[in-house]
PDB file of N, CA and C in Angstrom:
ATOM      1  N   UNK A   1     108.423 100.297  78.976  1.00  0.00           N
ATOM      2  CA  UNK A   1     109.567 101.199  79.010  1.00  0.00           C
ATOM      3  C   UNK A   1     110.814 100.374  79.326  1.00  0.00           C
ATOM      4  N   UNK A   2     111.939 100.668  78.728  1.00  0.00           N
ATOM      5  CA  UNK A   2     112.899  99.547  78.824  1.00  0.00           C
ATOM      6  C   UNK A   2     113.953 100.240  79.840  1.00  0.00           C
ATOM      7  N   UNK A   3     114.485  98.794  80.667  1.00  0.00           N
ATOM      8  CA  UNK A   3     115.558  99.976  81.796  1.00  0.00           C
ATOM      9  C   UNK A   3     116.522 100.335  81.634  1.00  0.00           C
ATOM     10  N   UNK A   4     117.201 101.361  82.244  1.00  0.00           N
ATOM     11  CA  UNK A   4     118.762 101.483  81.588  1.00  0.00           C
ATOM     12  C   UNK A   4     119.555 100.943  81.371  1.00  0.00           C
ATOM     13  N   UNK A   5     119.565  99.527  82.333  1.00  0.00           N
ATOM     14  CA  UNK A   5     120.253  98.831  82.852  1.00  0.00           C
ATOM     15  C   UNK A   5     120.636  97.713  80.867  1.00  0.00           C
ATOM     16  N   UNK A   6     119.696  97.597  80.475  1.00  0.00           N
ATOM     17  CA  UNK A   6     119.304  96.853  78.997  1.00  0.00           C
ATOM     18  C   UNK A   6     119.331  98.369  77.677  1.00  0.00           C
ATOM     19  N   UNK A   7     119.716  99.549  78.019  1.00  0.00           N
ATOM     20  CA  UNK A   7     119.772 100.449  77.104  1.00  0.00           C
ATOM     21  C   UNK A   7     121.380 100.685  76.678  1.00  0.00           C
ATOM     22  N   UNK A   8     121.882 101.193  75.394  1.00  0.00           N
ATOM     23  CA  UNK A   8     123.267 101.591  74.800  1.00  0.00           C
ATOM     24  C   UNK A   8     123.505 103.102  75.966  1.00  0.00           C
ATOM     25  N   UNK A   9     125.204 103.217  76.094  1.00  0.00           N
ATOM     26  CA  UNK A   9     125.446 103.754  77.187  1.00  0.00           C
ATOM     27  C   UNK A   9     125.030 105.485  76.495  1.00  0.00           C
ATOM     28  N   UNK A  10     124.742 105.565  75.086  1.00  0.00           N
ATOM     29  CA  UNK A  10     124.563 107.132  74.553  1.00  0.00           C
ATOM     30  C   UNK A  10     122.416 107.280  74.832  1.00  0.00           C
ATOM     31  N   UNK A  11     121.852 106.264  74.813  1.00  0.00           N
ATOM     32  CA  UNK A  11     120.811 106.589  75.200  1.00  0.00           C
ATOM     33  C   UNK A  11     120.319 106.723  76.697  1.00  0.00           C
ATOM     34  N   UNK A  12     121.271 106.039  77.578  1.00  0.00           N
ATOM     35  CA  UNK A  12     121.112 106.238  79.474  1.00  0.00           C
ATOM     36  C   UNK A  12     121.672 107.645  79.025  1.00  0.00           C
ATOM     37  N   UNK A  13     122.693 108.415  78.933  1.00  0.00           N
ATOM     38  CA  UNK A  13     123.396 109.419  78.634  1.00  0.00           C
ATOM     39  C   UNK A  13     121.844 110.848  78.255  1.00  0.00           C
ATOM     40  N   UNK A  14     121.130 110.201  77.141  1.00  0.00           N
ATOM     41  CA  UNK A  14     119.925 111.197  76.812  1.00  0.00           C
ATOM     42  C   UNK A  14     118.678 110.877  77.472  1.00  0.00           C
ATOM     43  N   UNK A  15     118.474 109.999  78.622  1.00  0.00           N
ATOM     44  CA  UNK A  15     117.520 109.853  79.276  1.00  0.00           C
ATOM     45  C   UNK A  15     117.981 111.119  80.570  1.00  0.00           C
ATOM     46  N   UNK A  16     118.993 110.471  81.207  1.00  0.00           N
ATOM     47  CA  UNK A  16     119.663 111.363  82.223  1.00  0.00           C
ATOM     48  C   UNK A  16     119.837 112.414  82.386  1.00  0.00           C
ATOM     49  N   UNK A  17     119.978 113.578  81.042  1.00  0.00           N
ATOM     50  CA  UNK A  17     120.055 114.455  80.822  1.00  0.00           C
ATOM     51  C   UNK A  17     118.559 115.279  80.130  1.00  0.00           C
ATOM     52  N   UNK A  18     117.824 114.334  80.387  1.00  0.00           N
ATOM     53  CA  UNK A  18     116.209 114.785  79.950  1.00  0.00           C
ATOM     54  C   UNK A  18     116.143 116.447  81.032  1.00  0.00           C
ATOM     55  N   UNK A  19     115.366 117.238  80.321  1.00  0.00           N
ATOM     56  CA  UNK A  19     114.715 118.237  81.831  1.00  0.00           C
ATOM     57  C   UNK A  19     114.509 117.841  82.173  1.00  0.00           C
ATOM     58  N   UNK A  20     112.951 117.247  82.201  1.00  0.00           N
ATOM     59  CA  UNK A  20     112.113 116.209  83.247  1.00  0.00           C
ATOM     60  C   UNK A  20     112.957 115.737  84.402  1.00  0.00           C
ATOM     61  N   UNK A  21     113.860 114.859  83.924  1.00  0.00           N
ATOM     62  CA  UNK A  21     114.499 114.124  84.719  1.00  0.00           C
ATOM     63  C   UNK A  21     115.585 114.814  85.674  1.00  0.00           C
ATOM     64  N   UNK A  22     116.290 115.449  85.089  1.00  0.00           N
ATOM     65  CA  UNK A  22     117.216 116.601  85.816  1.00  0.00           C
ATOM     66  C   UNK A  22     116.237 117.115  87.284  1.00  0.00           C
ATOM     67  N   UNK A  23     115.072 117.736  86.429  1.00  0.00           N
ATOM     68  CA  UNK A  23     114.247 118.670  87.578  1.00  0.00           C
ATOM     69  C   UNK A  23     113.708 117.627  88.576  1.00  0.00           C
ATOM     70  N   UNK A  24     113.673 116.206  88.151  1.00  0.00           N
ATOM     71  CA  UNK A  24     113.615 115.097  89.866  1.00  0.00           C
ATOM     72  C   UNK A  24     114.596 114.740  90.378  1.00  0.00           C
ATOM     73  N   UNK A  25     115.374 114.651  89.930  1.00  0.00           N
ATOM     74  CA  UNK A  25     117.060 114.701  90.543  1.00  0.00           C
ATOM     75  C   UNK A  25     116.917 115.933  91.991  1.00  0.00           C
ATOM     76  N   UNK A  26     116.971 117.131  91.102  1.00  0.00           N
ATOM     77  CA  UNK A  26     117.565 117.901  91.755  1.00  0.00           C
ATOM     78  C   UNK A  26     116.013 118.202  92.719  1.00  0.00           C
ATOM     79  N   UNK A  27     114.921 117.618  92.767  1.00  0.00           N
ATOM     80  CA  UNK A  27     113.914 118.539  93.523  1.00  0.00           C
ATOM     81  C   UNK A  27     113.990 117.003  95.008  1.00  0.00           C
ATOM     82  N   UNK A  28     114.627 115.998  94.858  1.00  0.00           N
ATOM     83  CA  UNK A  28     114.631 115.228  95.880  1.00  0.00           C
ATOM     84  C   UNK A  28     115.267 115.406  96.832  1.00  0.00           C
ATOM     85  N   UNK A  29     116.191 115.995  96.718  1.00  0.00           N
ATOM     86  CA  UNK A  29     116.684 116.102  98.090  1.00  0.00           C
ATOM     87  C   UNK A  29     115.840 117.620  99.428  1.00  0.00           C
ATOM     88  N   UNK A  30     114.800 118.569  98.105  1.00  0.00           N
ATOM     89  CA  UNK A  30     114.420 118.623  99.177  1.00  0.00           C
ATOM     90  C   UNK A  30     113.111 118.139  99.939  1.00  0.00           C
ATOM     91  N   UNK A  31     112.722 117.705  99.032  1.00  0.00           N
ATOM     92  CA  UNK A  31     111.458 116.815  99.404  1.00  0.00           C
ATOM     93  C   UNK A  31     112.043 115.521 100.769  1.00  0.00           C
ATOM     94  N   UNK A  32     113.004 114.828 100.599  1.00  0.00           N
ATOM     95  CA  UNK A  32     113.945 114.333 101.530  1.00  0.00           C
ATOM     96  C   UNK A  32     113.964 115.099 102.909  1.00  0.00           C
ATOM     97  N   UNK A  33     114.622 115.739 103.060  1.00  0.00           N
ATOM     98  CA  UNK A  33     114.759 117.016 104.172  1.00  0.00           C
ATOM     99  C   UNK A  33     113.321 117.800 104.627  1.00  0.00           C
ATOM    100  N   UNK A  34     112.246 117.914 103.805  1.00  0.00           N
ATOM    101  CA  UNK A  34     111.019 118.256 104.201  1.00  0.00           C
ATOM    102  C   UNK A  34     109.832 117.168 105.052  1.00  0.00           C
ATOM    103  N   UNK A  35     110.356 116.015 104.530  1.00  0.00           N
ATOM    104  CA  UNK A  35     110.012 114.218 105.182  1.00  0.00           C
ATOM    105  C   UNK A  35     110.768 114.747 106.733  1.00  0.00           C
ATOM    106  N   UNK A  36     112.026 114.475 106.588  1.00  0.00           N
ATOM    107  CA  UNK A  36     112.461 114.466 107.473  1.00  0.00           C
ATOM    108  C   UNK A  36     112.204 115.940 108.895  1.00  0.00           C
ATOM    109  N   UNK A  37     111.726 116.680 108.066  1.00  0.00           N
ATOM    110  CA  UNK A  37     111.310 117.496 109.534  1.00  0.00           C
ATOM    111  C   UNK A  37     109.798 117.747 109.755  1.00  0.00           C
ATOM    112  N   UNK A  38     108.855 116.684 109.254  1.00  0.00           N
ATOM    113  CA  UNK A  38     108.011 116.726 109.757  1.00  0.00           C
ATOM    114  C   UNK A  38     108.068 115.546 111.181  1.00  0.00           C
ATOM    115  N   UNK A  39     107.041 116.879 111.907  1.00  0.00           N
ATOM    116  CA  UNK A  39     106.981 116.287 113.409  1.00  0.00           C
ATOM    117  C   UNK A  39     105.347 116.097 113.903  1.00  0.00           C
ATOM    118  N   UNK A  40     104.685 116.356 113.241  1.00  0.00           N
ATOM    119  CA  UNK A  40     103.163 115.750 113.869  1.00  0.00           C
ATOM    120  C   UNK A  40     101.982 115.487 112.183  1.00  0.00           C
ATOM    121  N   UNK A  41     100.576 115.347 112.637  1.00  0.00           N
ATOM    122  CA  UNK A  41     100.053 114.625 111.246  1.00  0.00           C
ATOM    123  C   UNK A  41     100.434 115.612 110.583  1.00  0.00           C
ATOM    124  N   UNK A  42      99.451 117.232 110.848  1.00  0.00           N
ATOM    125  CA  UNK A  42      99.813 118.277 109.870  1.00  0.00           C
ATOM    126  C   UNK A  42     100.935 118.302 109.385  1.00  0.00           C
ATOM    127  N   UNK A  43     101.917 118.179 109.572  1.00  0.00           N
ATOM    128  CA  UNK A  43     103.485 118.476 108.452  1.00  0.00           C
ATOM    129  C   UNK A  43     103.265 117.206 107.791  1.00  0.00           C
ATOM    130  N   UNK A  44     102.861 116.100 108.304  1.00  0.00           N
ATOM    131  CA  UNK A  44     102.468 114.665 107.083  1.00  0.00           C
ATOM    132  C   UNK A  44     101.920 115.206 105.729  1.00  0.00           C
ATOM    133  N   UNK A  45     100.804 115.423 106.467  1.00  0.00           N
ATOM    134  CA  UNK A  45      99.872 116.283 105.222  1.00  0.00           C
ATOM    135  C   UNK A  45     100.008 117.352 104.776  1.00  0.00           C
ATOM    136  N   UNK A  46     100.739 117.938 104.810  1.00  0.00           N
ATOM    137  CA  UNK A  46     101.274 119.176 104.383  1.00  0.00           C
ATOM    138  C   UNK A  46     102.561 118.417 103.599  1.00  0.00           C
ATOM    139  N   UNK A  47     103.469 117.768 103.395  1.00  0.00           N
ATOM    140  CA  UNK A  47     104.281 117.368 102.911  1.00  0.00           C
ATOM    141  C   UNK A  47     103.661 116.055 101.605  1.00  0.00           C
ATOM    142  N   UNK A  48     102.688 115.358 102.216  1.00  0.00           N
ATOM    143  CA  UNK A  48     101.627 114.541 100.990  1.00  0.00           C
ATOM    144  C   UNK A  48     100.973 114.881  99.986  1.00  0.00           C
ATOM    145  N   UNK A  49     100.683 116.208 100.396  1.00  0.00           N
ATOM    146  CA  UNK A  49      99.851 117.360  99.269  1.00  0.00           C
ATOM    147  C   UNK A  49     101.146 118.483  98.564  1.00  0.00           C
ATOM    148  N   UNK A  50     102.271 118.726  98.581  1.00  0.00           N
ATOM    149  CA  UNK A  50     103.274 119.164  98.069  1.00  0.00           C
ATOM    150  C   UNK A  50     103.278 117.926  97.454  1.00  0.00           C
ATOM    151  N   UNK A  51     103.902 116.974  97.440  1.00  0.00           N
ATOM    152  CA  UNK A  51     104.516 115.583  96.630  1.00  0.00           C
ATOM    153  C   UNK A  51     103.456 115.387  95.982  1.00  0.00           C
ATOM    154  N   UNK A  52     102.157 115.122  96.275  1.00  0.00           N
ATOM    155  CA  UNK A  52     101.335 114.466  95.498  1.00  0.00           C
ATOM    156  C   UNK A  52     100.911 115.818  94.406  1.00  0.00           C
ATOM    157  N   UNK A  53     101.485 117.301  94.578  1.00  0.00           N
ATOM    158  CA  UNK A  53     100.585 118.260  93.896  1.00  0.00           C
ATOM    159  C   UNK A  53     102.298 117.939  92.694  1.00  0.00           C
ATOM    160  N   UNK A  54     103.606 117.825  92.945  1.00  0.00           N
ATOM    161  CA  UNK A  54     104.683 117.703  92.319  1.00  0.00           C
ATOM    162  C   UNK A  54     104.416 116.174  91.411  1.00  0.00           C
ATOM    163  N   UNK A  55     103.873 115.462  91.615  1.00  0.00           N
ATOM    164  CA  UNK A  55     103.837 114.345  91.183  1.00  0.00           C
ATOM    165  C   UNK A  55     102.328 114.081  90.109  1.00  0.00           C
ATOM    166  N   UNK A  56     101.806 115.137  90.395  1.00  0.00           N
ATOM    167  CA  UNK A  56     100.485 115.339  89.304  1.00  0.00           C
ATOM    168  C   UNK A  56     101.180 116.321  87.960  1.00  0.00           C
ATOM    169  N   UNK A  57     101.796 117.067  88.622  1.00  0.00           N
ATOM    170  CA  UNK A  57     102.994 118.144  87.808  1.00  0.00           C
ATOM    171  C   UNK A  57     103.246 117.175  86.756  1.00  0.00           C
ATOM    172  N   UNK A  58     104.242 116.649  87.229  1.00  0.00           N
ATOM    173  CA  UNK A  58     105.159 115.324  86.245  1.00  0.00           C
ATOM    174  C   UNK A  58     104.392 114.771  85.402  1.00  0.00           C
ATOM    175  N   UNK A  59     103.489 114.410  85.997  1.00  0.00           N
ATOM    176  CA  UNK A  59     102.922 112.979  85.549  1.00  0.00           C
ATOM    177  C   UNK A  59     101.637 114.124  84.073  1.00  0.00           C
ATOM    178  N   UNK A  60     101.548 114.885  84.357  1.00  0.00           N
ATOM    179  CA  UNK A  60     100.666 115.939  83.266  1.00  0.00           C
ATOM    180  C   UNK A  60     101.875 116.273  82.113  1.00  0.00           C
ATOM    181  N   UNK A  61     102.846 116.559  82.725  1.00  0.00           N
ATOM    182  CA  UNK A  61     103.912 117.315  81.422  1.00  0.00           C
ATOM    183  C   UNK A  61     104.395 115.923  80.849  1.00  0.00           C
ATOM    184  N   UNK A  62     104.233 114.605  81.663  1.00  0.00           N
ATOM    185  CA  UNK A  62     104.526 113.226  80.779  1.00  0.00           C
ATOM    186  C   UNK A  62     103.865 113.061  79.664  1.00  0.00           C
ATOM    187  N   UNK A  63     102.619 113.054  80.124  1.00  0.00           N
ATOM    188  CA  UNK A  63     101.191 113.118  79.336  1.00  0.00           C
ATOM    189  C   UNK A  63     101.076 113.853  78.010  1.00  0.00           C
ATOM    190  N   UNK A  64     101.885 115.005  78.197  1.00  0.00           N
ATOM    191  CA  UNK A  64     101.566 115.938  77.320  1.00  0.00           C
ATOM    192  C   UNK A  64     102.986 115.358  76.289  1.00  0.00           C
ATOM    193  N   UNK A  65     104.071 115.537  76.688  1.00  0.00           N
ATOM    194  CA  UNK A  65     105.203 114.811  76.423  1.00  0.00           C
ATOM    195  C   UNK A  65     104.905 113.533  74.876  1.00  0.00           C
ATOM    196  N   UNK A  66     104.109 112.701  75.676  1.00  0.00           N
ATOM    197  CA  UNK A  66     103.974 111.595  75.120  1.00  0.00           C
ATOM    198  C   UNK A  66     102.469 112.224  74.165  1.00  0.00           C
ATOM    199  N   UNK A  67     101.624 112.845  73.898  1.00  0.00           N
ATOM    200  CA  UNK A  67     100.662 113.422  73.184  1.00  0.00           C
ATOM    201  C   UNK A  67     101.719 113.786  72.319  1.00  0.00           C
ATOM    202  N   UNK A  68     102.470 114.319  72.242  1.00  0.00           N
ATOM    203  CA  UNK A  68     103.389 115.067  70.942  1.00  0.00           C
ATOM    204  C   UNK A  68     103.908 114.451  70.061  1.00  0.00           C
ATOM    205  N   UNK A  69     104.229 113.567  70.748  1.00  0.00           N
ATOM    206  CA  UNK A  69     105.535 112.341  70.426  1.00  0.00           C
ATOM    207  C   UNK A  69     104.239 111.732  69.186  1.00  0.00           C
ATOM    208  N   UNK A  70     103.662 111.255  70.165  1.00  0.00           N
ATOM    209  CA  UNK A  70     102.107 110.136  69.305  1.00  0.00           C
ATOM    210  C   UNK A  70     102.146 111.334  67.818  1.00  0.00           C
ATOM    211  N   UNK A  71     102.073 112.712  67.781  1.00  0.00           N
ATOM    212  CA  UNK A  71     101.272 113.575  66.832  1.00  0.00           C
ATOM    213  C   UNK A  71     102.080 113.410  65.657  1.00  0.00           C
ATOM    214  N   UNK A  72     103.539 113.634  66.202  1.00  0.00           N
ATOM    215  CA  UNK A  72     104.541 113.865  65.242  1.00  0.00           C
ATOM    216  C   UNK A  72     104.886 112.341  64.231  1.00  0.00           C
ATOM    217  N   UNK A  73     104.360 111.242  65.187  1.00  0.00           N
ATOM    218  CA  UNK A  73     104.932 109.967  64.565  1.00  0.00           C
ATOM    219  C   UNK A  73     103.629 109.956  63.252  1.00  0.00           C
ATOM    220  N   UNK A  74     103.193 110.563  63.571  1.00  0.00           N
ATOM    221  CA  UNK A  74     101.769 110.503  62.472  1.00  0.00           C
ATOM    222  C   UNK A  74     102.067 111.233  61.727  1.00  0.00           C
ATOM    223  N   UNK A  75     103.418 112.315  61.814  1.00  0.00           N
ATOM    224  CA  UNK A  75     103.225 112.935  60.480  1.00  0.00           C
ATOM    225  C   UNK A  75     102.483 114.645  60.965  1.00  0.00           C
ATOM    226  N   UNK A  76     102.550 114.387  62.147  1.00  0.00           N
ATOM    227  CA  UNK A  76     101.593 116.160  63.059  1.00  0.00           C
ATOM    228  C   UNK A  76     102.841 116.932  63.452  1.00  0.00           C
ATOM    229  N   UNK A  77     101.996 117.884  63.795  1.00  0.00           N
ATOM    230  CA  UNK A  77     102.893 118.928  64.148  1.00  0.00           C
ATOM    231  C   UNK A  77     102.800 118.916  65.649  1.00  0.00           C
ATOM    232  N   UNK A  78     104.119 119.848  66.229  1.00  0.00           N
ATOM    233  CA  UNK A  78     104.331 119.379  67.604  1.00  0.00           C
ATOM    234  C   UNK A  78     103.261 120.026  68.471  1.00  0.00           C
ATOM    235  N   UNK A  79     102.813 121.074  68.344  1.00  0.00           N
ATOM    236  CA  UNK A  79     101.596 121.926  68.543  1.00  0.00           C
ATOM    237  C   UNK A  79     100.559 121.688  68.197  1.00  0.00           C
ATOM    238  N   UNK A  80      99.908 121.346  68.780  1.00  0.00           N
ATOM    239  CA  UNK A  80      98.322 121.546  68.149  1.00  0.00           C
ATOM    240  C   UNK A  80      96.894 122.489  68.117  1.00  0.00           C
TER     241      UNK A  80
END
């Protein structure tokens, strides 16, 4: 995956503005603030299993994301 930093300023522009990406933008700060008020293990783990259940989220709609992408370059339809 190439970084932005090495991408044209109209494709950082359509990465940035992805949903995906928008919806981690905006879901960090409260995941941030939920870190920050845990006070014993339980709120650890209670805050590890939110992130890690948000981060299986992502990482499935990537998955699926990139399944489409693969279908269509073949000539498929976006649905299957």
């Amino acid at each position: 995956m190439p970084l932005l930093s090495n991408m044209p300023p109209a494709r950082i522009d359509s990465v940035m503005q992805h949903p995906a990406h928008v919806k981690t933008v905006e879901s960090l700060p409260g995941f941030i603030s939920d870190l920050r008020m845990c006070q014993n293990l339980g709120d650890f783990v209670a805050f590890q299993e939110n992130l890690l259940s948000a981060t299986l989220t992502a990482t499935q709609a990537r998955a699926e994301r990139s399944r489409v992408a693969k279908r269509l370059r073949k000539g498929g339809e976006a649905s299957a």
